[in-house]
PDB file of N, CA and C in Angstrom:
ATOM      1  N   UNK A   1     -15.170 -15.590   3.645  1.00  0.00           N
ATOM      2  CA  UNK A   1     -14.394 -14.482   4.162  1.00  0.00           C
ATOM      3  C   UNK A   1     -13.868 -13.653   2.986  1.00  0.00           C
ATOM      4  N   UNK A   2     -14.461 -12.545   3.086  1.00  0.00           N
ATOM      5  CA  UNK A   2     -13.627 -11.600   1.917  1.00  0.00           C
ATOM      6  C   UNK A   2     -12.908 -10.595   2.387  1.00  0.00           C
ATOM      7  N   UNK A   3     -11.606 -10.425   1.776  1.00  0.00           N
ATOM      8  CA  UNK A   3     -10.885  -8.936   2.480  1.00  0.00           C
ATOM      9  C   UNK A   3     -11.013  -7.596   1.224  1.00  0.00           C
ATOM     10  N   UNK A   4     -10.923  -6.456   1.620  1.00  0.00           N
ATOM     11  CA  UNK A   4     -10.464  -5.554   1.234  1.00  0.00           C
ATOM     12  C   UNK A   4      -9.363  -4.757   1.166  1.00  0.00           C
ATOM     13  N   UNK A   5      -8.790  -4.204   0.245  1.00  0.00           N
ATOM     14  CA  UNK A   5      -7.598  -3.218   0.219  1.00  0.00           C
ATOM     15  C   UNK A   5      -7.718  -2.207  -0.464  1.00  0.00           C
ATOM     16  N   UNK A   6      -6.468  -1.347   0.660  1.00  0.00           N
ATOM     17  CA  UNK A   6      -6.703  -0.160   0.543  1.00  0.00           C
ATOM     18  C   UNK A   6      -5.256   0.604   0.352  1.00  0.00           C
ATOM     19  N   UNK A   7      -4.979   1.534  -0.538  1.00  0.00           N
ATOM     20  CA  UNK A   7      -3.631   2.321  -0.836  1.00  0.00           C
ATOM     21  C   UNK A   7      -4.024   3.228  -0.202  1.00  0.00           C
ATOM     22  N   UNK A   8      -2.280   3.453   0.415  1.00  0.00           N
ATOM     23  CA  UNK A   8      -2.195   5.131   0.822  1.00  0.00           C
ATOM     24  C   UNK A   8      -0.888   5.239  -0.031  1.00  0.00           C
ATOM     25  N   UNK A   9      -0.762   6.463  -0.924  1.00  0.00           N
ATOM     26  CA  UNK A   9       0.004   6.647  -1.435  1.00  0.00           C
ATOM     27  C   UNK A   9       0.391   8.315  -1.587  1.00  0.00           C
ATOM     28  N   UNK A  10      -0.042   9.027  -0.047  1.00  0.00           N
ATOM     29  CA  UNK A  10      -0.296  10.131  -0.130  1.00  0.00           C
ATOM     30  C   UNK A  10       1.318  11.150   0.344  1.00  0.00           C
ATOM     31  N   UNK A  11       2.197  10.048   0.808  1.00  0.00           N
ATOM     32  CA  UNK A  11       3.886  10.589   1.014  1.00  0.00           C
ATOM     33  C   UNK A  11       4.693  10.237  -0.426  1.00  0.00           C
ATOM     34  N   UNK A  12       5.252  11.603  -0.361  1.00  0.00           N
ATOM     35  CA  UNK A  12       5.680  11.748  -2.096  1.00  0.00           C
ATOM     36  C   UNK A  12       6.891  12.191  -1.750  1.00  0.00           C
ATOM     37  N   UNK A  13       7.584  12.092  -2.932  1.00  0.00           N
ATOM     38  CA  UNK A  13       9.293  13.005  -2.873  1.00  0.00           C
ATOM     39  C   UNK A  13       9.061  13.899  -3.944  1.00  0.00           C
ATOM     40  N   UNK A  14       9.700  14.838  -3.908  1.00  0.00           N
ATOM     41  CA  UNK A  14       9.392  16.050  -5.401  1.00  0.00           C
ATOM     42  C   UNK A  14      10.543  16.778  -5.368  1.00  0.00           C
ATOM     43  N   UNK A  15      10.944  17.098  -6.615  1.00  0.00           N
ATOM     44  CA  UNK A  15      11.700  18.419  -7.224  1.00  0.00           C
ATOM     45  C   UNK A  15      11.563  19.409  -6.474  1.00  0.00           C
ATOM     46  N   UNK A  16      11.264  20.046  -5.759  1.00  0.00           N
ATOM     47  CA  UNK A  16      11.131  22.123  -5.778  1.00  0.00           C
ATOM     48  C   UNK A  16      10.444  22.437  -7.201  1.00  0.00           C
ATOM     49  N   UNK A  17      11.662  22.255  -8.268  1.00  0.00           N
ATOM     50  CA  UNK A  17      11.026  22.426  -9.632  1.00  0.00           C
ATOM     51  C   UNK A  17      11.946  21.998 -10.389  1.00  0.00           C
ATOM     52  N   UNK A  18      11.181  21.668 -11.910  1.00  0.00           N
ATOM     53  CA  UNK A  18      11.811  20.521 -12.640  1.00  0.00           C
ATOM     54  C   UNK A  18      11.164  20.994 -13.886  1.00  0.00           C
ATOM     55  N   UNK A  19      11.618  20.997 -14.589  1.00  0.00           N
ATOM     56  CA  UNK A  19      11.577  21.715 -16.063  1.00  0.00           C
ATOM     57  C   UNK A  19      10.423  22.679 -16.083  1.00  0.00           C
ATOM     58  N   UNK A  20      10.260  23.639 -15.203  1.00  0.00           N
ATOM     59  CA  UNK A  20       9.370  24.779 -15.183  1.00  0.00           C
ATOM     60  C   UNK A  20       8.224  24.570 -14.170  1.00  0.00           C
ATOM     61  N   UNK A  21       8.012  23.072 -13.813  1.00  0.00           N
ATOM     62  CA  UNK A  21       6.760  22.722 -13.361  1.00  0.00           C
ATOM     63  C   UNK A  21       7.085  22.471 -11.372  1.00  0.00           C
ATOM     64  N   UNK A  22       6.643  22.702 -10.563  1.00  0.00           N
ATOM     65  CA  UNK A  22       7.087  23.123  -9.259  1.00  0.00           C
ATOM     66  C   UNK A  22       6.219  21.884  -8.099  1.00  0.00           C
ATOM     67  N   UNK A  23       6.631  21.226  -7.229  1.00  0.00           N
ATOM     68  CA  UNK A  23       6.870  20.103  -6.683  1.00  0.00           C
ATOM     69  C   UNK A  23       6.379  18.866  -7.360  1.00  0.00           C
ATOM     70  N   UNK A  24       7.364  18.401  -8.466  1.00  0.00           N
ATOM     71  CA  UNK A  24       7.179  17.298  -9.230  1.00  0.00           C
ATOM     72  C   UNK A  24       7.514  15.587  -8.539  1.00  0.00           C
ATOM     73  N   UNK A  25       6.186  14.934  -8.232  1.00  0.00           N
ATOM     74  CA  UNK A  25       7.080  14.277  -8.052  1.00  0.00           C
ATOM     75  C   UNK A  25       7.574  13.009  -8.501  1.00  0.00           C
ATOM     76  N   UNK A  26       8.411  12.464  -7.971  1.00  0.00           N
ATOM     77  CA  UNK A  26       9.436  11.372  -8.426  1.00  0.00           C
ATOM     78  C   UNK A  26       9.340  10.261  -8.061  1.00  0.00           C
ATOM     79  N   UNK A  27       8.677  10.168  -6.536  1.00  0.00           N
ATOM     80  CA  UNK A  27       9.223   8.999  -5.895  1.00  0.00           C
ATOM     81  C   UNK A  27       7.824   8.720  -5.221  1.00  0.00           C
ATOM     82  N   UNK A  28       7.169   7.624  -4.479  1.00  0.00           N
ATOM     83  CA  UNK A  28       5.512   7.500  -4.185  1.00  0.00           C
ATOM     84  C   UNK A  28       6.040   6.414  -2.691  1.00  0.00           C
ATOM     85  N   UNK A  29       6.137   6.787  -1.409  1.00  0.00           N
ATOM     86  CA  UNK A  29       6.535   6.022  -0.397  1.00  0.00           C
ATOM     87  C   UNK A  29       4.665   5.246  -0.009  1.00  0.00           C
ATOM     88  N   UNK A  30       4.548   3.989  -0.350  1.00  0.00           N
ATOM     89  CA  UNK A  30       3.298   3.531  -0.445  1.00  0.00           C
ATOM     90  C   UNK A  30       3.038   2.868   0.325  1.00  0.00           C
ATOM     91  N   UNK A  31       1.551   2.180   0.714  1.00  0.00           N
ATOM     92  CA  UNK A  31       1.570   1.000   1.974  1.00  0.00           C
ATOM     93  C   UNK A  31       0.052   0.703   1.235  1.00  0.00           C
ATOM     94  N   UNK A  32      -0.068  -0.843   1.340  1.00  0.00           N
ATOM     95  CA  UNK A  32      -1.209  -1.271   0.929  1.00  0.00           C
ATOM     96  C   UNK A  32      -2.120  -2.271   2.618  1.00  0.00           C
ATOM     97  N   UNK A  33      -3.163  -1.905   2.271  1.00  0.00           N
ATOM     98  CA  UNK A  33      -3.605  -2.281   3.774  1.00  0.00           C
ATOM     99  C   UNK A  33      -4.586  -3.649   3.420  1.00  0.00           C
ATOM    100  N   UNK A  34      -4.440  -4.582   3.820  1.00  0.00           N
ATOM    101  CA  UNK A  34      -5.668  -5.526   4.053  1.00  0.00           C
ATOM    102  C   UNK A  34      -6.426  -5.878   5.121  1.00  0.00           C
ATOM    103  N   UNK A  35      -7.555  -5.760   4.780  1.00  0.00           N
ATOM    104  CA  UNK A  35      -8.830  -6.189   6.135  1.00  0.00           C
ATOM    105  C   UNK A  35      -9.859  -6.698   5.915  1.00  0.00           C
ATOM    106  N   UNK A  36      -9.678  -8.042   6.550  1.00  0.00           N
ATOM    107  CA  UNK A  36     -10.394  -9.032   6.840  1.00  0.00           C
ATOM    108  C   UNK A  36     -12.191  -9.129   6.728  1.00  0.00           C
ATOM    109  N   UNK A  37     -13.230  -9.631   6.363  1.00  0.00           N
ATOM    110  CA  UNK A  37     -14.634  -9.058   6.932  1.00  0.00           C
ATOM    111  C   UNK A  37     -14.467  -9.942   8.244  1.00  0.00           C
ATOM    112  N   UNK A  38     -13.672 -10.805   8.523  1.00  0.00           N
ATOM    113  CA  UNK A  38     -13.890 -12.136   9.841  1.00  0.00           C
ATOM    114  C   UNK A  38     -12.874 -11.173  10.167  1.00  0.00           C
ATOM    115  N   UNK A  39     -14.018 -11.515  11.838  1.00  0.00           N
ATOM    116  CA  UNK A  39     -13.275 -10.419  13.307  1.00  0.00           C
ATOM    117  C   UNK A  39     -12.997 -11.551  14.275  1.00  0.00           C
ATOM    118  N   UNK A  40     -12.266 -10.749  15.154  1.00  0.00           N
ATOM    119  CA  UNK A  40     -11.864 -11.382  16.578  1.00  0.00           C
ATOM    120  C   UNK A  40     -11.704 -10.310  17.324  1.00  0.00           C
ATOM    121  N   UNK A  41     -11.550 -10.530  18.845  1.00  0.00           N
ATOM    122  CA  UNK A  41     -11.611  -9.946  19.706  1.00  0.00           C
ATOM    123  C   UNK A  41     -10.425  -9.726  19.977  1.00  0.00           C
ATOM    124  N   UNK A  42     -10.443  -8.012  20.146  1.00  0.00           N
ATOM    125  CA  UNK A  42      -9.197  -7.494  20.952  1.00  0.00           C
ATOM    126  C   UNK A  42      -9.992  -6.672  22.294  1.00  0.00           C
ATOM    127  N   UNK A  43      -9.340  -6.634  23.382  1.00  0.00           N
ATOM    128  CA  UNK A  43      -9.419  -5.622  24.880  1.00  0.00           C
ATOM    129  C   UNK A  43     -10.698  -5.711  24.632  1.00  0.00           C
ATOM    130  N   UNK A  44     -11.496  -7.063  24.610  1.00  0.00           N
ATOM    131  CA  UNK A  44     -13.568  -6.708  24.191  1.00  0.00           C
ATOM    132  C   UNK A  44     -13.838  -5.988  23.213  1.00  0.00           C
ATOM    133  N   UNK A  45     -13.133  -5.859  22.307  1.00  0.00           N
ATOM    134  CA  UNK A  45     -13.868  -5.136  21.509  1.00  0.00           C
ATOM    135  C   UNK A  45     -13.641  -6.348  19.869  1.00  0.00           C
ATOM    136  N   UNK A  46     -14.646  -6.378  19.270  1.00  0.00           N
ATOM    137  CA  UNK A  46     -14.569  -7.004  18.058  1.00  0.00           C
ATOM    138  C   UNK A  46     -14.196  -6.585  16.900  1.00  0.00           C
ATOM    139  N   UNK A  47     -12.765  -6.886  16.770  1.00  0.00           N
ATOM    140  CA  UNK A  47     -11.870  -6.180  15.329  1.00  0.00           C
ATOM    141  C   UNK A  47     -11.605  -6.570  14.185  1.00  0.00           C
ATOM    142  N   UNK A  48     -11.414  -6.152  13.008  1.00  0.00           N
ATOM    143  CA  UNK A  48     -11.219  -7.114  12.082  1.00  0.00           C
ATOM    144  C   UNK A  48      -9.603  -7.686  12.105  1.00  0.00           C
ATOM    145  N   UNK A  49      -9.331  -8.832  11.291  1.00  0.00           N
ATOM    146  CA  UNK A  49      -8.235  -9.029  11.104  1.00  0.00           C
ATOM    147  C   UNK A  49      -7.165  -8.028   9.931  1.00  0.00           C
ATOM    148  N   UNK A  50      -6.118  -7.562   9.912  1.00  0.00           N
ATOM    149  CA  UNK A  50      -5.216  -6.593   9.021  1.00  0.00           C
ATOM    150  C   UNK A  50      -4.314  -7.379   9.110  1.00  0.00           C
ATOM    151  N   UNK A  51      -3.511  -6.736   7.860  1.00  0.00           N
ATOM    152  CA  UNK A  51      -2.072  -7.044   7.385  1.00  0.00           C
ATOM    153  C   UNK A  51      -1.759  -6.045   6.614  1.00  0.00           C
ATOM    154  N   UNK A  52      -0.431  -5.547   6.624  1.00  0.00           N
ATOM    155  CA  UNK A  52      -0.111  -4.294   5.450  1.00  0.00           C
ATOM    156  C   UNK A  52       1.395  -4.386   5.323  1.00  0.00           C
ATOM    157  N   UNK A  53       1.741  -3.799   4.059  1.00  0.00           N
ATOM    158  CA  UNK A  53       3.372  -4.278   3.221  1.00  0.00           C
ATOM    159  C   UNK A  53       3.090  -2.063   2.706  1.00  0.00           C
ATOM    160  N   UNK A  54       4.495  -2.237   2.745  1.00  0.00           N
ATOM    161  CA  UNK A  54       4.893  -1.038   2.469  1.00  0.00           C
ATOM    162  C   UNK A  54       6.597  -1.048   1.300  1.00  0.00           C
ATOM    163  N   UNK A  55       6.065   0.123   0.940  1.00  0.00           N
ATOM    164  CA  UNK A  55       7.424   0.453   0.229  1.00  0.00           C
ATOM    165  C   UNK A  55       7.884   1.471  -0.775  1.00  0.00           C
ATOM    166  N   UNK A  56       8.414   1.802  -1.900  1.00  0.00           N
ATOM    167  CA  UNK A  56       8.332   3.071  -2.047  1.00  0.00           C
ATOM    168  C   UNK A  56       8.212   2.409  -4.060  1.00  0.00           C
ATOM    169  N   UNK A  57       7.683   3.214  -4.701  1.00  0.00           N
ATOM    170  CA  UNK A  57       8.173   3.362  -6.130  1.00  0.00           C
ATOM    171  C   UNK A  57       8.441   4.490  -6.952  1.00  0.00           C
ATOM    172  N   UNK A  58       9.528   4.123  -7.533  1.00  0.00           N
ATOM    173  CA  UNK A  58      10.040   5.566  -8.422  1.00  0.00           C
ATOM    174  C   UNK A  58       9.183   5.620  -9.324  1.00  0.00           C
ATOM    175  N   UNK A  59       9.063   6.986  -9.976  1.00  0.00           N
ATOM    176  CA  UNK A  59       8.219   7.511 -11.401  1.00  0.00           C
ATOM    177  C   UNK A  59       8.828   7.511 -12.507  1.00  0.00           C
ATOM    178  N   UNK A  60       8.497   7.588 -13.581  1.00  0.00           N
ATOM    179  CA  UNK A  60       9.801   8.128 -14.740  1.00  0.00           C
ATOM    180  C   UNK A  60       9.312   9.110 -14.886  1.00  0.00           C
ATOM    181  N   UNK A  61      10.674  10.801 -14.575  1.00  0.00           N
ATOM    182  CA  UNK A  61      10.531  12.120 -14.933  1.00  0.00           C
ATOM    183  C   UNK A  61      10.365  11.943 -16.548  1.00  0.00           C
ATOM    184  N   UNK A  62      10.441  11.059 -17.478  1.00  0.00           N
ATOM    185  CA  UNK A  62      10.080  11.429 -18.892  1.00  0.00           C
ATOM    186  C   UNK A  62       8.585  11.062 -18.941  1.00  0.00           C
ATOM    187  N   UNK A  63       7.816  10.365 -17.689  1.00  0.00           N
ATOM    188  CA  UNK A  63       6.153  10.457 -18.492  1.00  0.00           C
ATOM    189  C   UNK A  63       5.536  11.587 -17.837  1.00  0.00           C
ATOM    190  N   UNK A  64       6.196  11.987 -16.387  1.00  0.00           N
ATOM    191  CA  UNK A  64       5.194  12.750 -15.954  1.00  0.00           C
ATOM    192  C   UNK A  64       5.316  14.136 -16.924  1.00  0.00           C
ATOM    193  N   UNK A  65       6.224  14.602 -17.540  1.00  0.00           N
ATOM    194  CA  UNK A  65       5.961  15.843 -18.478  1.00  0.00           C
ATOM    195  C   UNK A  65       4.652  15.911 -19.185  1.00  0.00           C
ATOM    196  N   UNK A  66       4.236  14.679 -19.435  1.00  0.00           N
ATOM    197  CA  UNK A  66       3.457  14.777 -20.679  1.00  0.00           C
ATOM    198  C   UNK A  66       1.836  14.683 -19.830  1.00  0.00           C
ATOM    199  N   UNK A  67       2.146  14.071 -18.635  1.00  0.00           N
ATOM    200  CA  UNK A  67       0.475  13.605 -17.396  1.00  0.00           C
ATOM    201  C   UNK A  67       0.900  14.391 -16.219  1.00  0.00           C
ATOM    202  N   UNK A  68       1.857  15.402 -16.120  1.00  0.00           N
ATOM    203  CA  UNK A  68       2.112  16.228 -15.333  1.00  0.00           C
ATOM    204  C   UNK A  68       0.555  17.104 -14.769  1.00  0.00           C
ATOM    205  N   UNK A  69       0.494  16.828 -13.127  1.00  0.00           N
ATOM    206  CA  UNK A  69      -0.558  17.254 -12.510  1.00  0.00           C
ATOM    207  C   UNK A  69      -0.041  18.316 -11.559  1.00  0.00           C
ATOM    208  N   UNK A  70      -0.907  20.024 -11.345  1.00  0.00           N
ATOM    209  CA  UNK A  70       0.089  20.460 -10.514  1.00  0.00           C
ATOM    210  C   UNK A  70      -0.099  19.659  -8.816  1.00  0.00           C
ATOM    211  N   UNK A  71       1.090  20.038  -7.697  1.00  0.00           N
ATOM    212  CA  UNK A  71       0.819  19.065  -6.999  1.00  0.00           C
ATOM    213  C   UNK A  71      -0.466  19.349  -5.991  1.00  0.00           C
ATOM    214  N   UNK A  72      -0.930  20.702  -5.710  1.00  0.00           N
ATOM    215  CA  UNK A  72      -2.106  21.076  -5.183  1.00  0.00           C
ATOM    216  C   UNK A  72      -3.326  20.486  -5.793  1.00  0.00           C
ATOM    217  N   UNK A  73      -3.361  19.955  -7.154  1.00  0.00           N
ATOM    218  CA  UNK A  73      -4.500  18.972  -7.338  1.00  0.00           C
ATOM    219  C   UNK A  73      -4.319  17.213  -7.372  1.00  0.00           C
ATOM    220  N   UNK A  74      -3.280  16.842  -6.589  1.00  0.00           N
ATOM    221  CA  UNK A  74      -3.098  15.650  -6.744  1.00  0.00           C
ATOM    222  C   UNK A  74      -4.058  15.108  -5.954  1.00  0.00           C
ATOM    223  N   UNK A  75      -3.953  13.593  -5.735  1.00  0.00           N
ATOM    224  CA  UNK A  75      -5.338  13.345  -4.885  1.00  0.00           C
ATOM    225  C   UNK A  75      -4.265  11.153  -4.630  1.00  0.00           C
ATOM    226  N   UNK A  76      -4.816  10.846  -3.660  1.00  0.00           N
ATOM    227  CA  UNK A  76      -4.678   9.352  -2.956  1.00  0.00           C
ATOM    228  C   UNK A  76      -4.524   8.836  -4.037  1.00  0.00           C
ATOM    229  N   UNK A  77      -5.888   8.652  -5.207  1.00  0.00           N
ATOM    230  CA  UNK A  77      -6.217   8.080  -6.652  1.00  0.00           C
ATOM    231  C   UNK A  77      -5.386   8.140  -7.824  1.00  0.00           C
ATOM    232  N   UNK A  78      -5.137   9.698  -7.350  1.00  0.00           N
ATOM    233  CA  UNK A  78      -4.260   9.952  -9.125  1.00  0.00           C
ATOM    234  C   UNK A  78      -3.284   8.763  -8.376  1.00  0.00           C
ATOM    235  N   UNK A  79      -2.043   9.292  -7.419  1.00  0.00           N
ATOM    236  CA  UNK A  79      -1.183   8.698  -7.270  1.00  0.00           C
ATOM    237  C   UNK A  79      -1.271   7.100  -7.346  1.00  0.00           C
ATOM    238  N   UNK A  80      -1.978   6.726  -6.462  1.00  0.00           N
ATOM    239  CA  UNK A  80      -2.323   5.454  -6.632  1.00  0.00           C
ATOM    240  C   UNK A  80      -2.228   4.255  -8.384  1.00  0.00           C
ATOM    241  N   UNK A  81      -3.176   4.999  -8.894  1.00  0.00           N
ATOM    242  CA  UNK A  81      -3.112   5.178 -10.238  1.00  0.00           C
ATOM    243  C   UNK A  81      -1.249   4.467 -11.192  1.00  0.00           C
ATOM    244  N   UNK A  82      -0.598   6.198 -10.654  1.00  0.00           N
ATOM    245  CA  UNK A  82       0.379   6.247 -11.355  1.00  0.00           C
ATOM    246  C   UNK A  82       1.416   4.620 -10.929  1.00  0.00           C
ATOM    247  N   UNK A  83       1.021   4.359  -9.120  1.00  0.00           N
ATOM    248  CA  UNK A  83       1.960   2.981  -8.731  1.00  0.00           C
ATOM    249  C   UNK A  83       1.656   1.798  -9.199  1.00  0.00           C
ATOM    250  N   UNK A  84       0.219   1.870  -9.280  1.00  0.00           N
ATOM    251  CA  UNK A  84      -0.419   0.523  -9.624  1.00  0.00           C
ATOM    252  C   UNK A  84      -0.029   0.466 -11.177  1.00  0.00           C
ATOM    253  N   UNK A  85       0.383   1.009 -12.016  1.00  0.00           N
ATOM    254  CA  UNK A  85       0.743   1.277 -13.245  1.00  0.00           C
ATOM    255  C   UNK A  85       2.136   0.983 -13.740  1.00  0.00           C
ATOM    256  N   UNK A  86       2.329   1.257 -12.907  1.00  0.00           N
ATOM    257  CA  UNK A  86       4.293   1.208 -13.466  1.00  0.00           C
ATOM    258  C   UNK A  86       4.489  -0.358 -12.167  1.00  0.00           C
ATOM    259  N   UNK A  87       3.791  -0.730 -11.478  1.00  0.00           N
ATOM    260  CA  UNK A  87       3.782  -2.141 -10.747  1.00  0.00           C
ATOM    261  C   UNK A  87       3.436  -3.251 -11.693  1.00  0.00           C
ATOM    262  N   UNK A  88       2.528  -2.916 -12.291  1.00  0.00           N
ATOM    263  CA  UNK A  88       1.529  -3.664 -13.007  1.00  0.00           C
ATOM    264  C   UNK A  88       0.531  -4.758 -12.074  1.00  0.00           C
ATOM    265  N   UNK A  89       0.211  -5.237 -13.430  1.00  0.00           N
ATOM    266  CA  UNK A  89      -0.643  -5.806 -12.643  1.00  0.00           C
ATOM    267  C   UNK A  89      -0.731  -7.330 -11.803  1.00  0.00           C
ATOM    268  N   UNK A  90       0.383  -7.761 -12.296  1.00  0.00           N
ATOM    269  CA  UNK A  90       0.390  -8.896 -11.157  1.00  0.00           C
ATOM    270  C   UNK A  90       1.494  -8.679 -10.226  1.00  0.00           C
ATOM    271  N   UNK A  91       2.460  -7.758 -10.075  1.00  0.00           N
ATOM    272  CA  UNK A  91       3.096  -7.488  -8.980  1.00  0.00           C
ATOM    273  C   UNK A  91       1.825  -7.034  -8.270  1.00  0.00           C
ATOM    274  N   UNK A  92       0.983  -6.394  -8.794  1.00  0.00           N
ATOM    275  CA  UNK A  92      -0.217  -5.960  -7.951  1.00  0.00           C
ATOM    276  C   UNK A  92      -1.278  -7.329  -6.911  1.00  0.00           C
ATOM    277  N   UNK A  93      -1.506  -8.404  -7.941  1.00  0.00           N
ATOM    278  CA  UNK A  93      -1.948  -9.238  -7.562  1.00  0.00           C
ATOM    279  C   UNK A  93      -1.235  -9.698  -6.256  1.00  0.00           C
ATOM    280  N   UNK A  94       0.100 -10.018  -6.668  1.00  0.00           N
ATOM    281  CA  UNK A  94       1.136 -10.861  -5.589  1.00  0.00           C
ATOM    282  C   UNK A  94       1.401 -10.177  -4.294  1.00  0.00           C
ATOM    283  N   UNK A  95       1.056  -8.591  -4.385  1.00  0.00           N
ATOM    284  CA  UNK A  95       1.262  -7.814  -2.726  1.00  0.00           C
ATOM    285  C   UNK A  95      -0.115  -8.259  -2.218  1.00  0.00           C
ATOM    286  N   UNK A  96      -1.493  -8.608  -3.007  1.00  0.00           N
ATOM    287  CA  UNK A  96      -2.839  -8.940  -2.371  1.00  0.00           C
ATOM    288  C   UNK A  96      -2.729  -9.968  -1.942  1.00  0.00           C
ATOM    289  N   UNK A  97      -1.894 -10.938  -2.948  1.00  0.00           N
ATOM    290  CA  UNK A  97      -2.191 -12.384  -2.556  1.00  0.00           C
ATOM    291  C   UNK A  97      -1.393 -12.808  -0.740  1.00  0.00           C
ATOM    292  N   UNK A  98       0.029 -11.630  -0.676  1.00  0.00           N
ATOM    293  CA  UNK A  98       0.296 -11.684  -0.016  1.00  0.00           C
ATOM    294  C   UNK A  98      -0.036 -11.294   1.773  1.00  0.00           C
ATOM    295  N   UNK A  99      -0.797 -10.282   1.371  1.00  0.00           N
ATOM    296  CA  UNK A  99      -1.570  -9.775   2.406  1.00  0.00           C
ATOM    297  C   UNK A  99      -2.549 -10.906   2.961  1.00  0.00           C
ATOM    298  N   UNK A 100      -2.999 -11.690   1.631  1.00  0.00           N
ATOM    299  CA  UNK A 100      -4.657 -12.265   2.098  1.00  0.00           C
ATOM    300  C   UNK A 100      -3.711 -13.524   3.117  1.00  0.00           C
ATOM    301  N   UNK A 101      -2.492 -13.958   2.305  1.00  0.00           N
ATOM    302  CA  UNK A 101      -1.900 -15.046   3.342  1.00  0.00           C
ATOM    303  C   UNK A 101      -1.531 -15.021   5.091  1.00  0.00           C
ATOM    304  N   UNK A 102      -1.217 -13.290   4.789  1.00  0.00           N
ATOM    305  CA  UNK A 102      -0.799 -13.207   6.138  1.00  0.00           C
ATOM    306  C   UNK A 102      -1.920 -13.310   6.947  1.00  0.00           C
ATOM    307  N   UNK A 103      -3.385 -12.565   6.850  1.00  0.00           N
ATOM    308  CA  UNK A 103      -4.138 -12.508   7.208  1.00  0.00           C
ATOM    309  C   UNK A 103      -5.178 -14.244   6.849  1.00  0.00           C
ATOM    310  N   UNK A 104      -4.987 -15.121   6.610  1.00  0.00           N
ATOM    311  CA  UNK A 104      -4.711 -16.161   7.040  1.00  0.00           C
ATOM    312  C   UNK A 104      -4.315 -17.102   7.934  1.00  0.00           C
ATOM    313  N   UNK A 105      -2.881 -16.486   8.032  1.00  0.00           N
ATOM    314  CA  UNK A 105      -2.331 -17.124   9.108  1.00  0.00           C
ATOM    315  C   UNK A 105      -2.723 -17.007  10.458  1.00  0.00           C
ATOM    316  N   UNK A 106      -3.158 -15.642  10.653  1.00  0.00           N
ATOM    317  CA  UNK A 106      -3.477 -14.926  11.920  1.00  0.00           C
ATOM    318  C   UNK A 106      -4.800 -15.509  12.237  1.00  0.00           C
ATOM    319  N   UNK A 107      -6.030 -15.791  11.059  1.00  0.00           N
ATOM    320  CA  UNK A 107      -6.961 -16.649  11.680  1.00  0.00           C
ATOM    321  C   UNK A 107      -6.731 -17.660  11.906  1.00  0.00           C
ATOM    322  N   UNK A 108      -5.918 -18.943  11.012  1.00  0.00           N
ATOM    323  CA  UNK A 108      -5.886 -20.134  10.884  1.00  0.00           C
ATOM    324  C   UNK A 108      -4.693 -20.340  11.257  1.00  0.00           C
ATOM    325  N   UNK A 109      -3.739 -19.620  12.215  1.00  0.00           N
ATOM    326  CA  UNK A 109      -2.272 -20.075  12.874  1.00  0.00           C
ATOM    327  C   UNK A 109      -1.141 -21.758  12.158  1.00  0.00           C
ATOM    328  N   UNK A 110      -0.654 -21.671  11.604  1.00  0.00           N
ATOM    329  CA  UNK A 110       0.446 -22.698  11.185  1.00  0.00           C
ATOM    330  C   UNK A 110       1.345 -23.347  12.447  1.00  0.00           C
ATOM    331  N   UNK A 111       1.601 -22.436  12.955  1.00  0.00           N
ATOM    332  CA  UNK A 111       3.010 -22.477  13.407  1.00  0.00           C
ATOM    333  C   UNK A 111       2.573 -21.319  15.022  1.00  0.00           C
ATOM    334  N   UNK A 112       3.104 -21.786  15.846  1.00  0.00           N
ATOM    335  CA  UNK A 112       3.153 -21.055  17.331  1.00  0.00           C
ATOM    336  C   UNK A 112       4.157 -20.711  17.910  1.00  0.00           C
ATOM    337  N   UNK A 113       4.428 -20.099  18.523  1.00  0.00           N
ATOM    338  CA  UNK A 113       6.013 -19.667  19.570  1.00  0.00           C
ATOM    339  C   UNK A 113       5.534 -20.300  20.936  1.00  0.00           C
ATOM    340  N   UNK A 114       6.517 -20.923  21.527  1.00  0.00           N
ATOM    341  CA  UNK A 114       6.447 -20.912  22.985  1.00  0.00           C
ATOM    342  C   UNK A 114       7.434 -21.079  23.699  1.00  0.00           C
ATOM    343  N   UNK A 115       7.327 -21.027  25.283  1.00  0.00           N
ATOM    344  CA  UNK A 115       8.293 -20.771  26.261  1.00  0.00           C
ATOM    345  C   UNK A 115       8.327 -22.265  26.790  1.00  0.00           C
ATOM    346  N   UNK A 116       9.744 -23.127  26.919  1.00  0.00           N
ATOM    347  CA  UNK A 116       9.714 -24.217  27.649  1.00  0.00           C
ATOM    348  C   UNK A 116      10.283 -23.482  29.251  1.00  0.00           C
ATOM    349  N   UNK A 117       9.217 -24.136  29.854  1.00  0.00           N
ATOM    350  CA  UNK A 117       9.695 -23.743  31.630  1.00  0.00           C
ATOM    351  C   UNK A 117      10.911 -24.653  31.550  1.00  0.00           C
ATOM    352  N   UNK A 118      11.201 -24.103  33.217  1.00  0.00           N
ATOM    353  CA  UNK A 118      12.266 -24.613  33.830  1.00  0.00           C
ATOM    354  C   UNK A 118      11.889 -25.748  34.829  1.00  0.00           C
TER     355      UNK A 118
END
């Protein structure tokens, strides 16, 4: 079973303008997605298994001066880029590792909820 992931890192916070340069931004509201290649069935139809973690990371206004992009050419990647960067790389690992667990659980269940009747 192998999963894949995927960033969206396309909701941003920005300046107006910030030392001359016009919607800079600051802040990267992110969500990383995992999916399963092993499916199961939902309403008949055969789906993969997901899991996804969200959250936001700040930039430092002293690097983007110098890798400052205007924001009409930004793109999923650059940004992406800039989170996975200032995360590094095993906070990076540990949101995958975490995803792959959840999506784990959901095939291979631990633990169940249930209702005792009356």
């Amino acid at each position: 079973m192998a999963n894949t992931y995927e960033w969206d890192c396309k909701t941003v916070d920005v300046y107006p303008d910030y030392e001359g340069n016009t919607d800079t931004v600051y802040n990267v509201h992110w969500r990383l997605n995992g999916t399963s290649s092993e499916k199961h069935e939902v309403d008949g139809q055969e789906v993969p298994y997901t899991a996804s973690v969200y959250g936001t990371q700040s930039l430092s206004l002293e690097d983007i001066g110098s890798d400052f992009v205007p924001f009409a050419d930004l793109t999923n990647t650059i940004v992406e880029g800039w989170v996975k960067s200032i995360m590094g790389e095993e906070e990076v690992a540990n949101l995958k590792k975490s995803l792959k667990d959840k999506i784990d659980e959901e095939i291979t269940p631990t633990t169940e909820t249930k209702t005792i009747g009356e």
